[in-house]
C-alpha atoms as a PDB file:
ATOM      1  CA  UNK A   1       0.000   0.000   0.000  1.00  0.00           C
ATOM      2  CA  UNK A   2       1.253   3.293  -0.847  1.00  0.00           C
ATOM      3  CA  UNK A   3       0.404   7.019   0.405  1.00  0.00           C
ATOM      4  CA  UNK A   4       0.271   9.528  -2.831  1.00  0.00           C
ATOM      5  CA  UNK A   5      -0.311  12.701  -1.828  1.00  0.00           C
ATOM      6  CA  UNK A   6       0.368  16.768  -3.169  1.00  0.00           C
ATOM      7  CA  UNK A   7      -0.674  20.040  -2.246  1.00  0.00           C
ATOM      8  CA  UNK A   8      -4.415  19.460  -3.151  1.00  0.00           C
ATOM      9  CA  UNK A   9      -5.202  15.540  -1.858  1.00  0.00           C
ATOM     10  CA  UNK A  10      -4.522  13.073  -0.471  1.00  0.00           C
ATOM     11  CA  UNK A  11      -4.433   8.986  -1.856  1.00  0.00           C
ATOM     12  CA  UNK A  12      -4.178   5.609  -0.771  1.00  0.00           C
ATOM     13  CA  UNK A  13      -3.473   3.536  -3.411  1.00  0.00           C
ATOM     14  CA  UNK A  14      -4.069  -0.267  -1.984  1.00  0.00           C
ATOM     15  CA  UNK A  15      -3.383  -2.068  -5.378  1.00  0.00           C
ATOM     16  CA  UNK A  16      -3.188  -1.315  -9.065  1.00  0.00           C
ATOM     17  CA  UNK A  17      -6.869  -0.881  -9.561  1.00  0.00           C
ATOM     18  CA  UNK A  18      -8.072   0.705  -5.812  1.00  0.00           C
ATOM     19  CA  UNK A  19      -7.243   4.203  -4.656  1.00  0.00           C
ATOM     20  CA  UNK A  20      -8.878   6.075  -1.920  1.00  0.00           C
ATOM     21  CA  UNK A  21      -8.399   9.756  -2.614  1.00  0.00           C
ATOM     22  CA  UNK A  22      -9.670  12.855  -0.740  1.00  0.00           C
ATOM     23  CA  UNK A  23      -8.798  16.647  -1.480  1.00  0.00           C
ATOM     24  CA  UNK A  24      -6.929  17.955   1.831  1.00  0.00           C
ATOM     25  CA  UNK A  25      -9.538  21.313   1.517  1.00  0.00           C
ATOM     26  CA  UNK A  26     -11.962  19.165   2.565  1.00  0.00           C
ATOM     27  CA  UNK A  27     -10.603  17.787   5.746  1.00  0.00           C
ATOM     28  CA  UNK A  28     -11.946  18.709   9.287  1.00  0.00           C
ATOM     29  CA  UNK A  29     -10.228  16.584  11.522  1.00  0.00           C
ATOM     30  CA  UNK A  30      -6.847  14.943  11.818  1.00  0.00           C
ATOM     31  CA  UNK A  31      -6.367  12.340  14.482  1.00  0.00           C
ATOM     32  CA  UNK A  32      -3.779   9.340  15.460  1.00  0.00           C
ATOM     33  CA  UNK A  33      -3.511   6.122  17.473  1.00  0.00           C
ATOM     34  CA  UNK A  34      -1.858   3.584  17.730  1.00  0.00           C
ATOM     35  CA  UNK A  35      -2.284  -0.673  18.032  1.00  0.00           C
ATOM     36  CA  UNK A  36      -0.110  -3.364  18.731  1.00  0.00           C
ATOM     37  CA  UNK A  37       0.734  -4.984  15.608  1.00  0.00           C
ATOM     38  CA  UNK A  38       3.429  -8.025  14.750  1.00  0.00           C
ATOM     39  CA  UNK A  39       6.317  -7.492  15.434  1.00  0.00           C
ATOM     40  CA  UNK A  40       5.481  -4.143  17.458  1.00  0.00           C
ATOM     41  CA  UNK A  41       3.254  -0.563  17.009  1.00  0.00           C
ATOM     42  CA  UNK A  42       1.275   0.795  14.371  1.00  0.00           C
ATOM     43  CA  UNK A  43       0.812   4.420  14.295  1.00  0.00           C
ATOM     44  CA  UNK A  44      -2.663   5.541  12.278  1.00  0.00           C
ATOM     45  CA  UNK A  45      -3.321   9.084  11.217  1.00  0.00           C
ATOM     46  CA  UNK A  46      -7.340   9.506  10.488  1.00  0.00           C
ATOM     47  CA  UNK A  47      -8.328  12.135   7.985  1.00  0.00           C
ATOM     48  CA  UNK A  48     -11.799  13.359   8.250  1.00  0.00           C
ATOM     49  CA  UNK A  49     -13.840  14.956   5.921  1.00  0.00           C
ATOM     50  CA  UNK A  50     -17.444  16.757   6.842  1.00  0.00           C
ATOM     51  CA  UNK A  51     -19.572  14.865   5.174  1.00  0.00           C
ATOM     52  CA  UNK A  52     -18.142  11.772   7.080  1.00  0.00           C
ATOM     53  CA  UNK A  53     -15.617  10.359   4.800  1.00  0.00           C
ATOM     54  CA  UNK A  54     -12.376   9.229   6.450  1.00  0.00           C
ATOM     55  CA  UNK A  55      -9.130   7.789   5.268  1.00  0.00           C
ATOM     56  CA  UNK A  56      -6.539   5.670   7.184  1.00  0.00           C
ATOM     57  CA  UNK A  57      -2.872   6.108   6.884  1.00  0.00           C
ATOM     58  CA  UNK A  58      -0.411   3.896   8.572  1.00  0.00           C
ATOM     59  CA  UNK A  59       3.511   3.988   9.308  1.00  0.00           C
ATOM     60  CA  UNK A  60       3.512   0.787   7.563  1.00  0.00           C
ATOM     61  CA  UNK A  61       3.051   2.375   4.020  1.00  0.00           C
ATOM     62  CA  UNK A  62       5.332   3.985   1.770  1.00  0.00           C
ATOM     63  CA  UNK A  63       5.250   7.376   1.978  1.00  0.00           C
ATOM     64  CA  UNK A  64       4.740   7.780   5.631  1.00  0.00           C
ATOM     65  CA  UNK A  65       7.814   9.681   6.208  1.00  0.00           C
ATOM     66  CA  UNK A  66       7.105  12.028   3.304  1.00  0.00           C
ATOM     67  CA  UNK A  67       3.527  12.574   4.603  1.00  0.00           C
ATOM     68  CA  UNK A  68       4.794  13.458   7.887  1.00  0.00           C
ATOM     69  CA  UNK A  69       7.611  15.320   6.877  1.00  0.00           C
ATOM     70  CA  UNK A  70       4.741  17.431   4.639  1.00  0.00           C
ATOM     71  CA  UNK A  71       1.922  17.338   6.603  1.00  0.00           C
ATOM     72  CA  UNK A  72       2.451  20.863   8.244  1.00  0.00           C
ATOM     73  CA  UNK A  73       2.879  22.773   5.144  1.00  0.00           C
ATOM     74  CA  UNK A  74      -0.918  21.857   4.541  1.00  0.00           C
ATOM     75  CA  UNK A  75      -2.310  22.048   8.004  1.00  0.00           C
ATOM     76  CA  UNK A  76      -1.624  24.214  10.889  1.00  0.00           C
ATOM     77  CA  UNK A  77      -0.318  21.297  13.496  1.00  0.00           C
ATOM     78  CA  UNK A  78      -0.100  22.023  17.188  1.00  0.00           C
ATOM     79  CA  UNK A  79       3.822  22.237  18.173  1.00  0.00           C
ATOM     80  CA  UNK A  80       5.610  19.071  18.884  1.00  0.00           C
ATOM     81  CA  UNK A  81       2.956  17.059  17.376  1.00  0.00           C
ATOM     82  CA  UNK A  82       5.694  14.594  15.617  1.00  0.00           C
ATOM     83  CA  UNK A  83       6.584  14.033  19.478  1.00  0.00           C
ATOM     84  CA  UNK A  84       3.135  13.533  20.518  1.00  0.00           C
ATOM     85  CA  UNK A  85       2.750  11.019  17.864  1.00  0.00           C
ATOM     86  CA  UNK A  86       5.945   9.363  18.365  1.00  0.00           C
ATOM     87  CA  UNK A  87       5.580   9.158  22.214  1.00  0.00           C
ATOM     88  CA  UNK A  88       2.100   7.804  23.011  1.00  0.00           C
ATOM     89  CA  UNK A  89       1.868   4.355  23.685  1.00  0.00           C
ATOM     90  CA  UNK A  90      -0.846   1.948  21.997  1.00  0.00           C
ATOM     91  CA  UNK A  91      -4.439   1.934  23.530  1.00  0.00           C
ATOM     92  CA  UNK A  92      -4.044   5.672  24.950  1.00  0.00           C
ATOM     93  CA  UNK A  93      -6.813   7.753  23.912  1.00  0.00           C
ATOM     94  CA  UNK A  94      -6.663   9.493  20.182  1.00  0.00           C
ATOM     95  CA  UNK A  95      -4.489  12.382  19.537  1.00  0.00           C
ATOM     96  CA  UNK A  96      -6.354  14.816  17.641  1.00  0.00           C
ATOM     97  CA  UNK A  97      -4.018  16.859  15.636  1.00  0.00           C
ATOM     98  CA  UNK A  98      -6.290  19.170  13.840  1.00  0.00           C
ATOM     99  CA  UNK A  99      -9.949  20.598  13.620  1.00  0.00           C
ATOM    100  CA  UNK A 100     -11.176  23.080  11.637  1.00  0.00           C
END
């Protein structure tokens, strides 16, 4: 699974043929979590749209470092968030990274 993204949207493409896409204008929430996976954690960011769309992300796709390393020249991001996301542990309550 890869994460495709540029300054207007965002993608998940999950095979040749299957791409979730959403435009970033349209998002009104960011949050993250994380589960125990095999062999360790999986960090999830959740992108929310208004009309109740979401799309999953996961540090387990390619692109997740780009995405991150991008993510606040599109959205205003509390300080330290990279921290935050890096730092809570799996089960802890969402981080929510962004309304508008």
């Amino acid at each position: 699974m890869d994460i495709l993204f540029d300054e207007q949207e965002l993608s998940v493409k999950y095979d040749e043929d299957i791409d979730n896409t959403l435009m970033w204008e349209d998002v009104t929430r960011i949050s993250a979590y994380k589960v125990y996976g095999y062999p360790g954690e999986v960090t999830f960011l959740v992108f929310d749209t208004a009309d109740g769309e979401s799309l999953e992300v996961s540090d387990e796709m390619s692109g997740w470092l780009e995405l991150l390393g991008s993510l606040h020249t599109i959205f205003k991001l509390p300080a330290g968030w990279e921290e935050q996301l890096t730092a809570f542990e799996p089960g802890e309550d969402d981080i929510m990274l962004y309304t508008k």
